[in-house]
Protein backbone atom coordinates (compact mmCIF):
# COMPACT_ATOMS: atom_id res chain seq x y z
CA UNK A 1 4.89 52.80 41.70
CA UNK A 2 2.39 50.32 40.09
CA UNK A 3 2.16 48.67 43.64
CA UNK A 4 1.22 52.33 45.57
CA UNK A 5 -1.59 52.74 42.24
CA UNK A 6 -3.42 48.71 43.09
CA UNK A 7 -3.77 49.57 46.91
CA UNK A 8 -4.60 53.15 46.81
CA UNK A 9 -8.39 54.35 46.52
CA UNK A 10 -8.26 56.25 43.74
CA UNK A 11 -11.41 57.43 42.03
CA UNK A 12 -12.10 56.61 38.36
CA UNK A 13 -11.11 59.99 37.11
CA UNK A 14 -8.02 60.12 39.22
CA UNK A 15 -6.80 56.54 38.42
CA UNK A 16 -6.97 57.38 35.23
CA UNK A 17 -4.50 60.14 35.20
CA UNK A 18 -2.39 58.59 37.03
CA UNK A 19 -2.30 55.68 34.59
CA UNK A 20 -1.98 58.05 31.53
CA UNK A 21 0.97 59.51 33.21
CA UNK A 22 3.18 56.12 32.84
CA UNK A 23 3.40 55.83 36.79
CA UNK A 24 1.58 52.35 36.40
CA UNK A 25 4.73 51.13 34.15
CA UNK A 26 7.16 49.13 35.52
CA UNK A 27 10.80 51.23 34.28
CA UNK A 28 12.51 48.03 33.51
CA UNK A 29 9.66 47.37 30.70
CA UNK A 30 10.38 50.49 29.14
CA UNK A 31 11.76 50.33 25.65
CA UNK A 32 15.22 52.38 25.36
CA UNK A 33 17.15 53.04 22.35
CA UNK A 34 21.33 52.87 23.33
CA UNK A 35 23.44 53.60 20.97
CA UNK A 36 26.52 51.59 19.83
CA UNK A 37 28.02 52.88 22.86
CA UNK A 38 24.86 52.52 25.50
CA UNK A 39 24.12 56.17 25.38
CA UNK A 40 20.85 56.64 25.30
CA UNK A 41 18.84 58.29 22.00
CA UNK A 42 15.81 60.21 22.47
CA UNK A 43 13.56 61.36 19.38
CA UNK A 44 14.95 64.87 17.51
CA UNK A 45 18.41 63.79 18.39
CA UNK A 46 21.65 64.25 16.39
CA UNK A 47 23.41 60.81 15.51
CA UNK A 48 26.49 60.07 13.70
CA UNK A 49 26.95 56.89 11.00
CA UNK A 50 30.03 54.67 12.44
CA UNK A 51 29.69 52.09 9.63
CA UNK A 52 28.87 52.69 5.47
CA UNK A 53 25.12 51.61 4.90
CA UNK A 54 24.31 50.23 1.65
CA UNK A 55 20.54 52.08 1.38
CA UNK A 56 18.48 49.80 -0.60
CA UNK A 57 15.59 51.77 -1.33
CA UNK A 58 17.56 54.06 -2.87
CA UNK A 59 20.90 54.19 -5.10
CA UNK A 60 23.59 55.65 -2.84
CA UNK A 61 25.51 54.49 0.51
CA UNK A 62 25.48 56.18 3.53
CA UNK A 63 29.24 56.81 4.68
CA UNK A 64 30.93 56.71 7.99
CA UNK A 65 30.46 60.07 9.57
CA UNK A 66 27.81 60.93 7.94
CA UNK A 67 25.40 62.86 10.48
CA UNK A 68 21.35 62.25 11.20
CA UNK A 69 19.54 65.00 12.39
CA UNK A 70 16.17 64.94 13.98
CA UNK A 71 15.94 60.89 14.50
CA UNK A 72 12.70 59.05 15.27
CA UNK A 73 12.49 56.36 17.51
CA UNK A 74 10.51 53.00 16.29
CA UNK A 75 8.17 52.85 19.10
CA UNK A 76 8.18 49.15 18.90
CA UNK A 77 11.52 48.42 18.05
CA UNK A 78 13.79 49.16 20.09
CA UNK A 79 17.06 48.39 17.37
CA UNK A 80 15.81 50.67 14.87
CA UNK A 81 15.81 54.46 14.36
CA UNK A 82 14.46 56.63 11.70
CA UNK A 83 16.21 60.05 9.84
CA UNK A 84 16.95 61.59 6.76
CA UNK A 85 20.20 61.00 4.88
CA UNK A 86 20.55 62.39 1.50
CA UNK A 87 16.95 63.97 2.04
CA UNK A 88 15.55 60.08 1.86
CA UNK A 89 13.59 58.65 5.00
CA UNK A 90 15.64 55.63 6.13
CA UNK A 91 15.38 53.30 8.81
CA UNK A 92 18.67 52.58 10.63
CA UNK A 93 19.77 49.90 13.55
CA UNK A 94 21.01 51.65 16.41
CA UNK A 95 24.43 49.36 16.57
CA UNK A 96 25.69 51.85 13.76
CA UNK A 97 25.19 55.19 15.26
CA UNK A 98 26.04 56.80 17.94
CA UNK A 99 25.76 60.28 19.52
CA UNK A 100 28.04 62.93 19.10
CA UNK A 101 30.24 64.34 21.86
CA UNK A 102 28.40 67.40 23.27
């Protein structure tokens, strides 16, 4: 799409919403968040703890199973996840979570 947007005449108000739309992004620069088993995570989802996570901002471990609801996505990085466990904001890598079966 970004080659249709550089030889179309487009005027300024137009090119601009296309732009803001993301149709001037090439989809393999697009950051994606994959679980541990390449499923992809999209912010509010539900994610599952497949490993025990020492939390060091705080004095308790997150156990295997436990469940995340409501994630975050770090915008720019794409290992890393935000969610509440124990009602504490922690920031989790995505190689220890992964989505629960639907």
């Amino acid at each position: 799409m970004t080659d249709l947007l550089k030889i179309a005449y487009l005027d300024d108000e137009t090119m601009e919403l296309a732009k803001a739309s993301g149709d001037d992004k090439n989809p393999d620069d697009i950051i994606k968040h994959l679980d541990c088993f390449d499923a992809v995570l999209n912010n509010g989802d539900t994610v599952v703890l497949v490993k025990s996570l020492n939390v060091k901002s705080a004095s308790f471990s997150a156990k295997v199973g436990t469940v995340v609801h409501k994630i975050c996505l770090v915008e720019d990085n794409h290992e890393q996840i935000e969610g509440k466990v124990n009602d504490t904001q922690i920031i989790i890598l995505i190689k220890y979570v992964k989505k629960p079966a639907n």
